[in-house]
Protein backbone atom coordinates (compact mmCIF):
# COMPACT_ATOMS: atom_id res chain seq x y z
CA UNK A 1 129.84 -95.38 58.38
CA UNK A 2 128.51 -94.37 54.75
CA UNK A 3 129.05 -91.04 53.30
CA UNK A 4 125.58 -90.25 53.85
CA UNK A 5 125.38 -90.84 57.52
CA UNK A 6 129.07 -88.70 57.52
CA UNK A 7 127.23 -86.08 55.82
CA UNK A 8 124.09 -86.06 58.24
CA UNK A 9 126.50 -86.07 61.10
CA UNK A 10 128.27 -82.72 59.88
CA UNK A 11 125.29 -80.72 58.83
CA UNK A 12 123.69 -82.23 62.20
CA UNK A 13 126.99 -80.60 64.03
CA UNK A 14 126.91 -77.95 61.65
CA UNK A 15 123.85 -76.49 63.04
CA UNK A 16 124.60 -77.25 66.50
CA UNK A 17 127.06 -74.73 66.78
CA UNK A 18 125.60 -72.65 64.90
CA UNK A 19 122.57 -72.78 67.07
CA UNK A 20 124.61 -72.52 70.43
CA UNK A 21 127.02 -69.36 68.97
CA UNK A 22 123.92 -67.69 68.07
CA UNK A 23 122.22 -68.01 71.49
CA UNK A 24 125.47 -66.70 73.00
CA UNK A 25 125.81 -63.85 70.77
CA UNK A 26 121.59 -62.81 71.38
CA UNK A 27 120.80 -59.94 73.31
CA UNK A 28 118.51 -61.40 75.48
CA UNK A 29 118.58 -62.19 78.92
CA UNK A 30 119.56 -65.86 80.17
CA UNK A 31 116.68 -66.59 81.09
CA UNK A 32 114.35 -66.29 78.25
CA UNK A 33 117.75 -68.08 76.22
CA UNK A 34 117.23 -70.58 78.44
CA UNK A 35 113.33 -70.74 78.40
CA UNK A 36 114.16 -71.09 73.87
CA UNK A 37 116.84 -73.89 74.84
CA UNK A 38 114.31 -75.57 76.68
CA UNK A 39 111.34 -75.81 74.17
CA UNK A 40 113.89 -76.82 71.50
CA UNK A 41 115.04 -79.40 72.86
CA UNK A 42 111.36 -80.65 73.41
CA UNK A 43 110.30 -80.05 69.68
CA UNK A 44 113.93 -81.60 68.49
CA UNK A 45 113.19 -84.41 71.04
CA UNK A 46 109.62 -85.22 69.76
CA UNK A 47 110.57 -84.52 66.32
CA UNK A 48 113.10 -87.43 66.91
CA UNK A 49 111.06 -89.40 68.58
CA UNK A 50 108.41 -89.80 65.29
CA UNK A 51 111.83 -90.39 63.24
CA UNK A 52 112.53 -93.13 65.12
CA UNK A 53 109.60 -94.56 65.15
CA UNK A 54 108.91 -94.28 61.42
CA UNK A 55 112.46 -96.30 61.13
CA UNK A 56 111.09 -99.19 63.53
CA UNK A 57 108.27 -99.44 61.64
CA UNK A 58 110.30 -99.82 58.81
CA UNK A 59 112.58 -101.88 59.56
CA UNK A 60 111.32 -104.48 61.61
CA UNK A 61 113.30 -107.63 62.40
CA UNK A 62 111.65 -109.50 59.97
CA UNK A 63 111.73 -107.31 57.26
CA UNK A 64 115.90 -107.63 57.54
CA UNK A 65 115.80 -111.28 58.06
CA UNK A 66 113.82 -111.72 54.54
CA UNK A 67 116.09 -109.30 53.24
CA UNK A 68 119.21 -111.28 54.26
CA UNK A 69 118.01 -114.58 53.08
CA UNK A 70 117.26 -113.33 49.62
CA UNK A 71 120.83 -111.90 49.67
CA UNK A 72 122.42 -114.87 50.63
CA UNK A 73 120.24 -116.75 48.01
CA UNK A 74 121.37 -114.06 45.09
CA UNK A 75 124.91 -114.77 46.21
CA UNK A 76 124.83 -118.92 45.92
């Protein structure tokens, strides 16, 4: 992996637990804690989902194929 995709992955687990120590530390019932966790994950999920998207679009098959052949034209 690159150092960038280290460094997503730790502030990415970073907040995790942060996230899940602060929930168990609230003083509110389980249930509301729950009812957070819950619409969270939805936003987090859809949130995602439009980052994922905006990657496909991105980089589409093609894109990478054109991008390898002018590599392995630079390198002959």
């Amino acid at each position: 992996m690159s150092k960038n995709s280290n460094i997503i992955l730790g502030l990415l687990g970073a907040v995790t637990a942060g996230v899940a120590i602060g929930m168990l530390l609230a003083p509110e019932k389980g249930k509301d804690i729950r009812k957070k966790l819950k619409k969270t994950a939805e936003k987090w999920g859809e949130e995602m989902s439009t980052l994922y998207e905006k990657g496909k679009d991105k980089f589409t098959k093609s894109d990478l194929k054109n991008k390898a052949e002018a590599m392995k034209e630079n390198l002959s």
